[in-house]
C-alpha atoms as a PDB file:
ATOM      1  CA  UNK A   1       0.000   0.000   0.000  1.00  0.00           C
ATOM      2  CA  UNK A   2       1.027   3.466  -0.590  1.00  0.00           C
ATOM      3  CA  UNK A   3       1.912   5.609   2.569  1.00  0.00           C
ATOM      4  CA  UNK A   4       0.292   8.510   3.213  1.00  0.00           C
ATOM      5  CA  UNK A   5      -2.399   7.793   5.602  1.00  0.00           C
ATOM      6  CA  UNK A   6      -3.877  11.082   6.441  1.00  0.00           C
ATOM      7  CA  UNK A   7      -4.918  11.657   2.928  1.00  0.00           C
ATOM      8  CA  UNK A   8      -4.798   8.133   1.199  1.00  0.00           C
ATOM      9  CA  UNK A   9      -5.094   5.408   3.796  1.00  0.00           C
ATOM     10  CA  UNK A  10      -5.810   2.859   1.591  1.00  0.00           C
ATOM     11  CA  UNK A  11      -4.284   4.213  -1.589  1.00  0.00           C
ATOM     12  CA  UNK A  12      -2.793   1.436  -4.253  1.00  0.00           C
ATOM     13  CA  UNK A  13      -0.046   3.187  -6.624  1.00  0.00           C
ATOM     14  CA  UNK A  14      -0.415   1.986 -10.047  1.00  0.00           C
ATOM     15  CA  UNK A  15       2.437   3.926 -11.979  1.00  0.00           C
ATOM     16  CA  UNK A  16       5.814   6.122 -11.099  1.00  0.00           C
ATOM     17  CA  UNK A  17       7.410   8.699 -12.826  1.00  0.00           C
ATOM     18  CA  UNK A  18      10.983   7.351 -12.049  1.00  0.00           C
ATOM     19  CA  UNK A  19      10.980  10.957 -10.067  1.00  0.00           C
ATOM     20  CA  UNK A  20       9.562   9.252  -6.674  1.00  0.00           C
ATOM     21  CA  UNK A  21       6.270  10.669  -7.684  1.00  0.00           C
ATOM     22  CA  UNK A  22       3.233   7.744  -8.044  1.00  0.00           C
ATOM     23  CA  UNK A  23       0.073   7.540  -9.175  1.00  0.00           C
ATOM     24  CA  UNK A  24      -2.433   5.838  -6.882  1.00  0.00           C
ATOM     25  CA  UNK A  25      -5.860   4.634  -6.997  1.00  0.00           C
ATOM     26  CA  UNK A  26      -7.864   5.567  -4.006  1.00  0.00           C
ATOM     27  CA  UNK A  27      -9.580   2.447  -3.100  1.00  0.00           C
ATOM     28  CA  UNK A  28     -12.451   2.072  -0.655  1.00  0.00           C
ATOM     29  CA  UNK A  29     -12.315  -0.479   2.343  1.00  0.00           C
ATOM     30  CA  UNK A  30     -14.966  -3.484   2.410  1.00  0.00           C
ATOM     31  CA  UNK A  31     -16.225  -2.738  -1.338  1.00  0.00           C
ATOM     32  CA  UNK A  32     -15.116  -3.545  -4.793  1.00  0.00           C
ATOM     33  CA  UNK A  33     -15.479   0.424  -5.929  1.00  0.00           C
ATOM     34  CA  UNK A  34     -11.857   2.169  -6.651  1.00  0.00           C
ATOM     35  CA  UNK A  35     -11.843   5.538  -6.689  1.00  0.00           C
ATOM     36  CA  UNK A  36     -10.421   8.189  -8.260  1.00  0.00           C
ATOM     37  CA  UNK A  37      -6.628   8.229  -9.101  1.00  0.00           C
ATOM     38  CA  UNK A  38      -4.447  10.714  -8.065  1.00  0.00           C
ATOM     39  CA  UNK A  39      -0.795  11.974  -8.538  1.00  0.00           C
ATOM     40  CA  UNK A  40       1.002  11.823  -5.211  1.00  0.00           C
ATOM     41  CA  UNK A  41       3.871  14.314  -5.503  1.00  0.00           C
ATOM     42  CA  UNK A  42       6.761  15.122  -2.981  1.00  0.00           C
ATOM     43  CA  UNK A  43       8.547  18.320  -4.993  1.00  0.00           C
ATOM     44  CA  UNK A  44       6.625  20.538  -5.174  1.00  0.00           C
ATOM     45  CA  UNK A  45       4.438  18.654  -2.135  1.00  0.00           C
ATOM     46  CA  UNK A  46       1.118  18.020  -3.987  1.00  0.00           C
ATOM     47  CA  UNK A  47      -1.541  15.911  -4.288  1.00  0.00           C
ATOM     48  CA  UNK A  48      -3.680  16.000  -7.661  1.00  0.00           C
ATOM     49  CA  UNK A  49      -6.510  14.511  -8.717  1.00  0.00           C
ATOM     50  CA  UNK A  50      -5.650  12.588 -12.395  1.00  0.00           C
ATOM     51  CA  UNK A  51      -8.949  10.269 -13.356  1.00  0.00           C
ATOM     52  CA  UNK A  52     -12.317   9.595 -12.234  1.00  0.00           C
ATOM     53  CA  UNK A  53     -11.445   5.644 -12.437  1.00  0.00           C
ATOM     54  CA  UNK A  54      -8.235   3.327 -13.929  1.00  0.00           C
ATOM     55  CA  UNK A  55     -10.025   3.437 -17.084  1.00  0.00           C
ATOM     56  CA  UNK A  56     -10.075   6.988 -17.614  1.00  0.00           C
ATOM     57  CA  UNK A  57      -6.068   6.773 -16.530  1.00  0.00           C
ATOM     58  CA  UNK A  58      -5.310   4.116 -19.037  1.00  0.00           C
ATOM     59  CA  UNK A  59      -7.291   6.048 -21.756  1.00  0.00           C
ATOM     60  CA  UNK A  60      -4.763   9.172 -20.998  1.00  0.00           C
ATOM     61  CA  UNK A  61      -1.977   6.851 -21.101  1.00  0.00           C
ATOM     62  CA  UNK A  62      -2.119   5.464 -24.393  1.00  0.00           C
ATOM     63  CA  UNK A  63      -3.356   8.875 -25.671  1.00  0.00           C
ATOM     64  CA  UNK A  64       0.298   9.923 -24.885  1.00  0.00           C
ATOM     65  CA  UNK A  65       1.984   7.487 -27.055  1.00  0.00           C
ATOM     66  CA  UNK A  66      -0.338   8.225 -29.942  1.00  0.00           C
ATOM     67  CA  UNK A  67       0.096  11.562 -32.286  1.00  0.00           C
ATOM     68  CA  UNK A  68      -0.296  14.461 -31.211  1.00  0.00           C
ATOM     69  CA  UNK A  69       0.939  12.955 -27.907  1.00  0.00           C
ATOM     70  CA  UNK A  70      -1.541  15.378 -25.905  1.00  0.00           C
ATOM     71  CA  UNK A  71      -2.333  13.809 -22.848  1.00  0.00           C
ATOM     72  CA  UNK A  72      -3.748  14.727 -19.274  1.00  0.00           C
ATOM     73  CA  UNK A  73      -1.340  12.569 -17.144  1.00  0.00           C
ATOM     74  CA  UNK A  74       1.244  14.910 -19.250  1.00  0.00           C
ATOM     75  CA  UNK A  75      -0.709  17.939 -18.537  1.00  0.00           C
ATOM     76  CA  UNK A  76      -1.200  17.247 -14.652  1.00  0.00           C
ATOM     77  CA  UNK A  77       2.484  15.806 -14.459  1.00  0.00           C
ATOM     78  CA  UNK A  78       4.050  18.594 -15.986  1.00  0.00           C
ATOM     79  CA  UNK A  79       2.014  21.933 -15.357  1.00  0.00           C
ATOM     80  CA  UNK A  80      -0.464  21.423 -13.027  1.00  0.00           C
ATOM     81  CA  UNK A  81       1.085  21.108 -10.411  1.00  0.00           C
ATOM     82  CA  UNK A  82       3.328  24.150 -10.096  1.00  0.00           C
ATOM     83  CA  UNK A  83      -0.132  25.676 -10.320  1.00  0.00           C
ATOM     84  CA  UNK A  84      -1.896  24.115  -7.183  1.00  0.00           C
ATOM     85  CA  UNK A  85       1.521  24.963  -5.772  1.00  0.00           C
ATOM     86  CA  UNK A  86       1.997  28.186  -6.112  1.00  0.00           C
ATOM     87  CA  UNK A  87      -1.846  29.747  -6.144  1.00  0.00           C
ATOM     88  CA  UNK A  88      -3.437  26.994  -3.438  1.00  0.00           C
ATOM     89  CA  UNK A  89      -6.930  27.126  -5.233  1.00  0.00           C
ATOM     90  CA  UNK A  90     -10.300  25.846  -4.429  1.00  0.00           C
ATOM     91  CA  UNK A  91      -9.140  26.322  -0.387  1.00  0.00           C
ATOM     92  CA  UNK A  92     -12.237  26.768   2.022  1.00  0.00           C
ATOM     93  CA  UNK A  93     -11.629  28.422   5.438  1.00  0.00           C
ATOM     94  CA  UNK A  94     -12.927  26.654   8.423  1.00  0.00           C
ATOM     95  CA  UNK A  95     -15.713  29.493   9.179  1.00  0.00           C
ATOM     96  CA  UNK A  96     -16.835  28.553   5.446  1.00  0.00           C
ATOM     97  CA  UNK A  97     -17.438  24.908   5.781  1.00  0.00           C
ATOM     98  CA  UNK A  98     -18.985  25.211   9.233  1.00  0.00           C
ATOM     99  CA  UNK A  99     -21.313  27.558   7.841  1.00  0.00           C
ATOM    100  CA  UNK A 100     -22.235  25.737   5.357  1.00  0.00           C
ATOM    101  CA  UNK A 101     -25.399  24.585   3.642  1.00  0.00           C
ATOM    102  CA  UNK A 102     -23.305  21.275   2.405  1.00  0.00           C
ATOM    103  CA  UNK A 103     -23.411  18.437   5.059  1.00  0.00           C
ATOM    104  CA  UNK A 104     -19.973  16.804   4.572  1.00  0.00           C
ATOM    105  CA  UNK A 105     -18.193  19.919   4.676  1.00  0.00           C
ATOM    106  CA  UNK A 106     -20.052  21.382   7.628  1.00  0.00           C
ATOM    107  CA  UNK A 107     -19.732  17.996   9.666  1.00  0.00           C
ATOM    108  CA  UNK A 108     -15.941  17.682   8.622  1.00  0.00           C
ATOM    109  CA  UNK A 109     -15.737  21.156  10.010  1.00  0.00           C
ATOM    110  CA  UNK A 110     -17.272  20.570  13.376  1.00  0.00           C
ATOM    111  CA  UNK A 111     -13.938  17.464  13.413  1.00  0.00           C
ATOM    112  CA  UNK A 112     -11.611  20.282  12.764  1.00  0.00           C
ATOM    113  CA  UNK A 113     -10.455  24.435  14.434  1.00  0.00           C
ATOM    114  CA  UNK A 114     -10.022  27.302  12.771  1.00  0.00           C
ATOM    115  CA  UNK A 115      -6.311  26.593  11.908  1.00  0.00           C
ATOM    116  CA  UNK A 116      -7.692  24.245   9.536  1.00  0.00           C
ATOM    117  CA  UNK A 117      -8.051  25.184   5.692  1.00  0.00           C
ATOM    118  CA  UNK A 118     -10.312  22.951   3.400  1.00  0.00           C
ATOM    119  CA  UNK A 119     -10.205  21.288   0.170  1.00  0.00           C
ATOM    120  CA  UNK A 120     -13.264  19.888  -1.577  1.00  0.00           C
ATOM    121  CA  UNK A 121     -12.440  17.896  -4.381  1.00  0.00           C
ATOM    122  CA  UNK A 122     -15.379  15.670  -4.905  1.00  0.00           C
ATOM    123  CA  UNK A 123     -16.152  17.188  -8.166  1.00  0.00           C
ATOM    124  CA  UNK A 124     -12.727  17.547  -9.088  1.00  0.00           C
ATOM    125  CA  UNK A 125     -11.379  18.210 -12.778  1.00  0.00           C
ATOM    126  CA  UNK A 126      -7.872  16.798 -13.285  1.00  0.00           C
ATOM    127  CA  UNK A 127      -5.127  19.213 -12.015  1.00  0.00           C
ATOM    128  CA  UNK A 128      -7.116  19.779  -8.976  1.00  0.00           C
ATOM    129  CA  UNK A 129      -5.603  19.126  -5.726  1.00  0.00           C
ATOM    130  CA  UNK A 130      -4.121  20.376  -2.896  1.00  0.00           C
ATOM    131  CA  UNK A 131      -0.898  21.266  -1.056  1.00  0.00           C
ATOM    132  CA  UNK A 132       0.139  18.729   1.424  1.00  0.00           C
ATOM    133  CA  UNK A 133       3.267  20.310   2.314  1.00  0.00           C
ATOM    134  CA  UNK A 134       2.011  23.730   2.484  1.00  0.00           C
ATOM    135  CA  UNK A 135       3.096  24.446   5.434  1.00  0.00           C
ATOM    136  CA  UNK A 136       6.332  22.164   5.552  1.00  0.00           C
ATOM    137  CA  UNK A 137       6.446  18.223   6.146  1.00  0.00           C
ATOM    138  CA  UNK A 138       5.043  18.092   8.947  1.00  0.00           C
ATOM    139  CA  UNK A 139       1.913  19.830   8.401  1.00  0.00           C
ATOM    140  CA  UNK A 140      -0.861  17.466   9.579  1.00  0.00           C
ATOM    141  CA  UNK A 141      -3.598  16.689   7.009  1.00  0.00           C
ATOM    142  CA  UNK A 142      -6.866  15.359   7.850  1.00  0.00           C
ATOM    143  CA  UNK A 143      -9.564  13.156   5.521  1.00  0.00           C
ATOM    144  CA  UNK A 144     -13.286  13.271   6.174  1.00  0.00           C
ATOM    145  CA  UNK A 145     -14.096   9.574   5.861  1.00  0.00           C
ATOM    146  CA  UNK A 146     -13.576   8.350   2.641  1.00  0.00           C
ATOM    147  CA  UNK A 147     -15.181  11.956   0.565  1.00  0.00           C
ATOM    148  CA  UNK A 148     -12.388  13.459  -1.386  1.00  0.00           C
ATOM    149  CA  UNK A 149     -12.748  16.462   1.167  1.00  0.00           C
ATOM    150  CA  UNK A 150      -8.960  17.230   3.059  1.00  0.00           C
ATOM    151  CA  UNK A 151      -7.916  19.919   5.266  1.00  0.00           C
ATOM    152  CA  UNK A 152      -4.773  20.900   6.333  1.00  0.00           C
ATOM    153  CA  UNK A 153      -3.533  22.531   9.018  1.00  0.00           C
ATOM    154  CA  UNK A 154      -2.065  26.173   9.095  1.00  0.00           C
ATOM    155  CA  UNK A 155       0.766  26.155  11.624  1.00  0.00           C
ATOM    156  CA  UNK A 156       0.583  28.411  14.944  1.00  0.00           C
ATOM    157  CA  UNK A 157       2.201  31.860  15.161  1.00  0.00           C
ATOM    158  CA  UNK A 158       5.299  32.156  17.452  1.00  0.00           C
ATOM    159  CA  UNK A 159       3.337  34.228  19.997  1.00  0.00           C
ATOM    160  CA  UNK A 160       0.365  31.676  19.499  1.00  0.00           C
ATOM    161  CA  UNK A 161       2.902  28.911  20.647  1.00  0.00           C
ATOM    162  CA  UNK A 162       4.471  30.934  23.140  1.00  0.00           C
ATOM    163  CA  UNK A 163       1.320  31.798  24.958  1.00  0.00           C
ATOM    164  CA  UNK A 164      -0.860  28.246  24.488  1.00  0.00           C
ATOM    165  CA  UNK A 165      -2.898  29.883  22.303  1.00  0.00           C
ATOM    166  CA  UNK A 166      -4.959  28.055  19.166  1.00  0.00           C
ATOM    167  CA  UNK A 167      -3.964  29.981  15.572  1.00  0.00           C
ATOM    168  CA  UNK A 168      -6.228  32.374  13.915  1.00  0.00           C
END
C-alpha cells in the first residue's frame, strides 16, 4: 500500500514517474469500488486529482503514445502542479465549511479548528488538488471519511505557541 495515511489510507499506486512521484488509486475499504486516481507528488508537495477511475487513466496513457501525444497525465504531471503549488486554489476556510449549507463539509468542520483550511475535491477536474506540504512536512492533514474532502492545518504563530494559544 502506498503511505500517506492522512490523505490516502488505503491508496494502491499503479504507476511512477521514475521521479519518486506515483500515481495511486484511491480504493475504498470493504467494497469492490476504486476511486479516483491521483498523482502523489513530494517536490513541489502536492496531491492532484488525475482520473475519475483506472479506465479513464489508461485512456490518458495510451493517448500519450499516440500523435499528437496530448495527454492529461502529461498535462497534470508537468504543469499542473506548479499551479496548485503556487496559487493553493479551491481552499475553504474553516468558518466557510462550518457555515455551510453542504453536510460533509459542515460535519468535517465541526472534526476540525479554525487553523484548519479545506479542500473539496469531490467534483474535481484533473489538475485539482491540494498542497500537502504547504506548510512544511510536517503539516498534519486530515480526511473526512472516505469523501475526497482534506484539510490541512495552518501552523501556529510564534506568539500563538508561546502563549498556548490556538492559531487564527
Amino acid at each position: 500500500m502506498f503511505e500517506f495515511e492522512p490523505a490516502l489510507p488505503h491508496g494502491l499506486p499503479i504507476a511512477a514517474d521514475g521521479y519518486g512521484n506515483i500515481w495511486v488509486v484511491d480504493l475504498h475499504p470493504g467494497t469492490a469500488r476504486w476511486g479516483p486516481i491521483y498523482f502523489a507528488c513530494h517536490d513541489a508537495p502536492v496531491n492532484l486529482y488525475q482520473a475519475g477511475s483506472p479506465v479513464q487513466f489508461l485512456d490518458e496513457l495510451f493517448r500519450m503514445f499516440e500523435p499528437p501525444h496530448q495527454s492529461l497525465i502529461d498535462d497534470v504531471h508537468e504543469d499542473r502542479l506548479a499551479h496548485v503549488w503556487q496559487t493553493n486554489p479551491g481552499v475553504l476556510s474553516y468558518e466557510q465549511c462550518l457555515r455551510s449549507e453542504d453536510p460533509i463539509l459542515s460535519a468535517f468542520a465541526r472534526e476540525l479548528d479554525e487553523s484548519f483550511q479545506i479542500i473539496d475535491l469531490r467534483c474535481a477536474k484533473p489538475g485539482d488538488g491540494f498542497s500537502w506540504g504547504r506548510y512544511g512536512p510536517k503539516t498534519q492533514i486530515k480526511r473526512f471519511r472516505t469523501h475526497a474532502v482534506f484539510a490541512y492545518q495552518k501552523p501556529k504563530s510564534i506568539i500563538s505557541r508561546l502563549l498556548g494559544r490556538a492559531p487564527g
